[in-house]
N, C-alpha and C. Protein backbone atom coordinates (compact mmCIF):
# COMPACT_ATOMS: atom_id res chain seq x y z
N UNK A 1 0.85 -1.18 0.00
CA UNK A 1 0.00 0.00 0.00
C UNK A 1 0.90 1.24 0.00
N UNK A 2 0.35 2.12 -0.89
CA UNK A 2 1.59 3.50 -1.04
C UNK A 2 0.71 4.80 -0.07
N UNK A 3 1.08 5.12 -0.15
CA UNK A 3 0.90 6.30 1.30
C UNK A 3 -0.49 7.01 0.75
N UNK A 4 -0.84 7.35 -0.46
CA UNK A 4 -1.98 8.20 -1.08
C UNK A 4 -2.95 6.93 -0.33
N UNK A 5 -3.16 5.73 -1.20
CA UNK A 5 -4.27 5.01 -0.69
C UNK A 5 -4.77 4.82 1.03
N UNK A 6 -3.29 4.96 1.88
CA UNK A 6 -3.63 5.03 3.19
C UNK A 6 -3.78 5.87 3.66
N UNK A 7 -3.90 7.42 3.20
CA UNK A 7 -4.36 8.26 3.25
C UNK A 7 -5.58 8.69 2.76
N UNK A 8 -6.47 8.07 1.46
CA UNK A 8 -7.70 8.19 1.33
C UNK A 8 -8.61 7.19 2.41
N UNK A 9 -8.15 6.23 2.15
CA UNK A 9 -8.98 5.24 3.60
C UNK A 9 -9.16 5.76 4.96
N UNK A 10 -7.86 6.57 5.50
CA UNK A 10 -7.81 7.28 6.61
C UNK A 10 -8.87 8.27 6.60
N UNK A 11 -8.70 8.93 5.56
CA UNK A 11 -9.89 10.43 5.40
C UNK A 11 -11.36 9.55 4.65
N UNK A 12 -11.84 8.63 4.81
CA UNK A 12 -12.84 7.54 4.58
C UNK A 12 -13.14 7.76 5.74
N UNK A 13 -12.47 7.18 6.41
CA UNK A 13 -12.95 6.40 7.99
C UNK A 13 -13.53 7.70 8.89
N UNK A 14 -12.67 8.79 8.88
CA UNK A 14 -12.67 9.99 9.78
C UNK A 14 -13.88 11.09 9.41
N UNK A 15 -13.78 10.71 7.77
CA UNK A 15 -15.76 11.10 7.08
C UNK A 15 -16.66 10.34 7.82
N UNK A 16 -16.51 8.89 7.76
CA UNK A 16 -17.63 8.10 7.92
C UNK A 16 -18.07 8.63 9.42
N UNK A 17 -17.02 8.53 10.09
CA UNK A 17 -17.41 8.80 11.60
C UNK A 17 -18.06 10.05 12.20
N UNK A 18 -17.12 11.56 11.39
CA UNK A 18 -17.77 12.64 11.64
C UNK A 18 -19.17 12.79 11.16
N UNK A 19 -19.99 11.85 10.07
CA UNK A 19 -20.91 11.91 9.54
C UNK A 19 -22.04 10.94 10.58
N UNK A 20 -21.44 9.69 11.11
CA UNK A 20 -22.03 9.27 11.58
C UNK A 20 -22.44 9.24 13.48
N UNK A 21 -21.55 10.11 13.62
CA UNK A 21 -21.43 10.66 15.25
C UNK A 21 -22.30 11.30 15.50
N UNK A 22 -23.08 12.25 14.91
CA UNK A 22 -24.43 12.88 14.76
C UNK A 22 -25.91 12.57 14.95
N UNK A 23 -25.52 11.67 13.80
CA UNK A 23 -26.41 10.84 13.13
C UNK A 23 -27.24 10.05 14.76
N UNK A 24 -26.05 9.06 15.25
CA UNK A 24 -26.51 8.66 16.63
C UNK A 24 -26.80 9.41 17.42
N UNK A 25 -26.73 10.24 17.89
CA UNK A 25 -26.89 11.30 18.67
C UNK A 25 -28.22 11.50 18.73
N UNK A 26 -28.49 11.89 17.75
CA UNK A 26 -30.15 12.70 17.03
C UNK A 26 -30.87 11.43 17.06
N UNK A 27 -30.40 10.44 16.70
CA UNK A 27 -31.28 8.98 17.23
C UNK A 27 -31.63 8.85 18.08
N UNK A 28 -30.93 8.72 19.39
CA UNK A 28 -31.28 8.52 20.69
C UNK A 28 -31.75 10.03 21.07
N UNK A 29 -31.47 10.89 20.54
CA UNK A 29 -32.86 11.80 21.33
C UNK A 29 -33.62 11.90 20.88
N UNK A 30 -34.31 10.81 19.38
CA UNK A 30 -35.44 11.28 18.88
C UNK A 30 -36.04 9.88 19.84
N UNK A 31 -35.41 9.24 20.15
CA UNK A 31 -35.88 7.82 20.90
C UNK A 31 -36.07 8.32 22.54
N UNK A 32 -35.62 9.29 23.29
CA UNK A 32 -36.04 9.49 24.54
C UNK A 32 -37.33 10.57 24.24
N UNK A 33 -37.34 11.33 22.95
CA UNK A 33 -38.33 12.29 22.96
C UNK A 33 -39.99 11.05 22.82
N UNK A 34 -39.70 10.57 22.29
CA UNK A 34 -40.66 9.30 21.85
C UNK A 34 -41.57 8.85 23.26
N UNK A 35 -40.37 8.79 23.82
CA UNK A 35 -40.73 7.40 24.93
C UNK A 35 -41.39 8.87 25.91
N UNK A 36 -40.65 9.89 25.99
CA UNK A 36 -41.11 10.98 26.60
C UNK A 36 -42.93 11.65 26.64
N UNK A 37 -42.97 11.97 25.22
CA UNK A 37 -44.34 11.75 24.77
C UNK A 37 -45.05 11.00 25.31
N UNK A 38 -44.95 9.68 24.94
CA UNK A 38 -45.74 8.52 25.26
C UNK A 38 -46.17 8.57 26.62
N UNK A 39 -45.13 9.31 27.56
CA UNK A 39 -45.61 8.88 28.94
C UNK A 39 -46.46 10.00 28.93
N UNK A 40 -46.01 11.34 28.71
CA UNK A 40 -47.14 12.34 28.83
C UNK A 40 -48.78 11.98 28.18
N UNK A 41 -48.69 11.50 27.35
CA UNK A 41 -50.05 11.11 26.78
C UNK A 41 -50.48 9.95 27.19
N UNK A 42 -49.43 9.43 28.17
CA UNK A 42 -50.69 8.53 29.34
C UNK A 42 -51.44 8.88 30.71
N UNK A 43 -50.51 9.96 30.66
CA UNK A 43 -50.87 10.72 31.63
C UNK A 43 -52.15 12.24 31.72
N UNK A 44 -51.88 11.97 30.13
CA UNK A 44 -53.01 12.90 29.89
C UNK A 44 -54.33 12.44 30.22
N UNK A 45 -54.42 11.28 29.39
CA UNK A 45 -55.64 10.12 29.35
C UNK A 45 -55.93 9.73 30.55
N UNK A 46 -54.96 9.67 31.55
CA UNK A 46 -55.83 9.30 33.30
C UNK A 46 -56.10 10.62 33.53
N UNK A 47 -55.75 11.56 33.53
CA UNK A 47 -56.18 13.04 33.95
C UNK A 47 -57.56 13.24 33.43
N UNK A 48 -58.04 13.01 32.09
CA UNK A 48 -59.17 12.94 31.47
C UNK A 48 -60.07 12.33 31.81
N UNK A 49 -59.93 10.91 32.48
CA UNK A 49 -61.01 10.18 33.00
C UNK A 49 -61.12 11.11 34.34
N UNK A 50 -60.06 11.21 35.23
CA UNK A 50 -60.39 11.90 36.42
C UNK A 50 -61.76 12.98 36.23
N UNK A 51 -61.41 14.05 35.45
CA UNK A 51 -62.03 15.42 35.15
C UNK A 51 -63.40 14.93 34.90
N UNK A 52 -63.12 13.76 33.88
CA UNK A 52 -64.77 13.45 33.58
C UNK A 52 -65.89 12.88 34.89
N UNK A 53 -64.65 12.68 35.71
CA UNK A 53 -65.40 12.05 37.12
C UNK A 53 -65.82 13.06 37.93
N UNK A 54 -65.07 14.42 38.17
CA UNK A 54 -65.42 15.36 38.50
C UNK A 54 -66.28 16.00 37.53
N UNK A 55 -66.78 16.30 37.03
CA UNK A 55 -67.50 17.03 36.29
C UNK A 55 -69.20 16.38 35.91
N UNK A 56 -69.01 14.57 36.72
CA UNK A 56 -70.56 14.75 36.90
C UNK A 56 -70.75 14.70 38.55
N UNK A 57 -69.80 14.54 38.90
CA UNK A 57 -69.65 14.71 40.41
C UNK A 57 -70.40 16.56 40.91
N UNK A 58 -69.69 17.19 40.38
CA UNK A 58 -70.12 18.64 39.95
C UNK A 58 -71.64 18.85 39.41
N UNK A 59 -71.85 18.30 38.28
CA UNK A 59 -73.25 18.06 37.84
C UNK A 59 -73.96 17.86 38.91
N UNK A 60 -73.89 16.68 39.61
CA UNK A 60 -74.77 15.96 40.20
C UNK A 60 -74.85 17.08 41.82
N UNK A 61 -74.65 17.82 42.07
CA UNK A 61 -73.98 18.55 42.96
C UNK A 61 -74.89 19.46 42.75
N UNK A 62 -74.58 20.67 41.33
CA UNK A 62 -75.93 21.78 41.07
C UNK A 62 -77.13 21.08 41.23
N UNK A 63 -77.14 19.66 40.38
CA UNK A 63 -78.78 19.02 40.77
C UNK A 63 -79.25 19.21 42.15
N UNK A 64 -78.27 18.80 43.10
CA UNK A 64 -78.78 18.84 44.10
C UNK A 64 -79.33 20.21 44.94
N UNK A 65 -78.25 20.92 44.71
CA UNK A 65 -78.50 22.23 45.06
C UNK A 65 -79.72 23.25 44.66
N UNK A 66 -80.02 22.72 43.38
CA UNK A 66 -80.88 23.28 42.71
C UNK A 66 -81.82 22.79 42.78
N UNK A 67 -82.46 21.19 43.60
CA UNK A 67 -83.63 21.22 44.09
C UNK A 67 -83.65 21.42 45.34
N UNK A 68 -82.65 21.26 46.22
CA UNK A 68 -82.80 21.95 47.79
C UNK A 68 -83.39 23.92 47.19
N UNK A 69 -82.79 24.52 46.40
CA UNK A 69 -83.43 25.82 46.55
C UNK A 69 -85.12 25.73 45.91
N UNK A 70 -85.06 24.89 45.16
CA UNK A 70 -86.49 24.65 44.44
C UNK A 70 -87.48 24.29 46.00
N UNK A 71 -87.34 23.50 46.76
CA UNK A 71 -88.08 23.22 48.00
C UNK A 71 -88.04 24.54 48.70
N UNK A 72 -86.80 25.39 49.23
CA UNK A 72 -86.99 26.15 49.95
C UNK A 72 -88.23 26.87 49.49
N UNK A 73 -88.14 27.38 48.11
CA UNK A 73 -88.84 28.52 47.67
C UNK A 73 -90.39 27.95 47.98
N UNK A 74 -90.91 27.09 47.73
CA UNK A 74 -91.86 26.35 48.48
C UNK A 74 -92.64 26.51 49.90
């Protein structure tokens, strides 16, 4: 091997890597952003059932209130 060819292979390898050092990088944070998401939008979805539990809890609450004043006026 004469010195040019071990010098293009060298500047091969040191491309491949500066190109591909990135590359991983931006992988694994598109892979924690992922998994990140995911948990928030499970967490959304129990928050949602909660609210919906409050909110006939609430309902059921004016009902009540609103025939206790219906009797008073009585």
């Amino acid at each position: 091997m004469n010195d040019s060819t071990l010098l293009s292979l060298l500047g091969f390898l040191v491309t491949a890597i500066a190109v591909m050092t990135p590359i991983i990088k931006l992988n694994t944070s598109i892979t924690k952003l992922n998994a990140t998401i995911e948990n928030i939008n499970q967490i959304l979805d129990e928050n949602s059932g909660t609210l919906k539990e409050h909110e006939c809890k609430i309902e059921n609450h004016e009902l009540r209130i609103d025939r206790l004043e219906h009797e008073r006026k009585w």
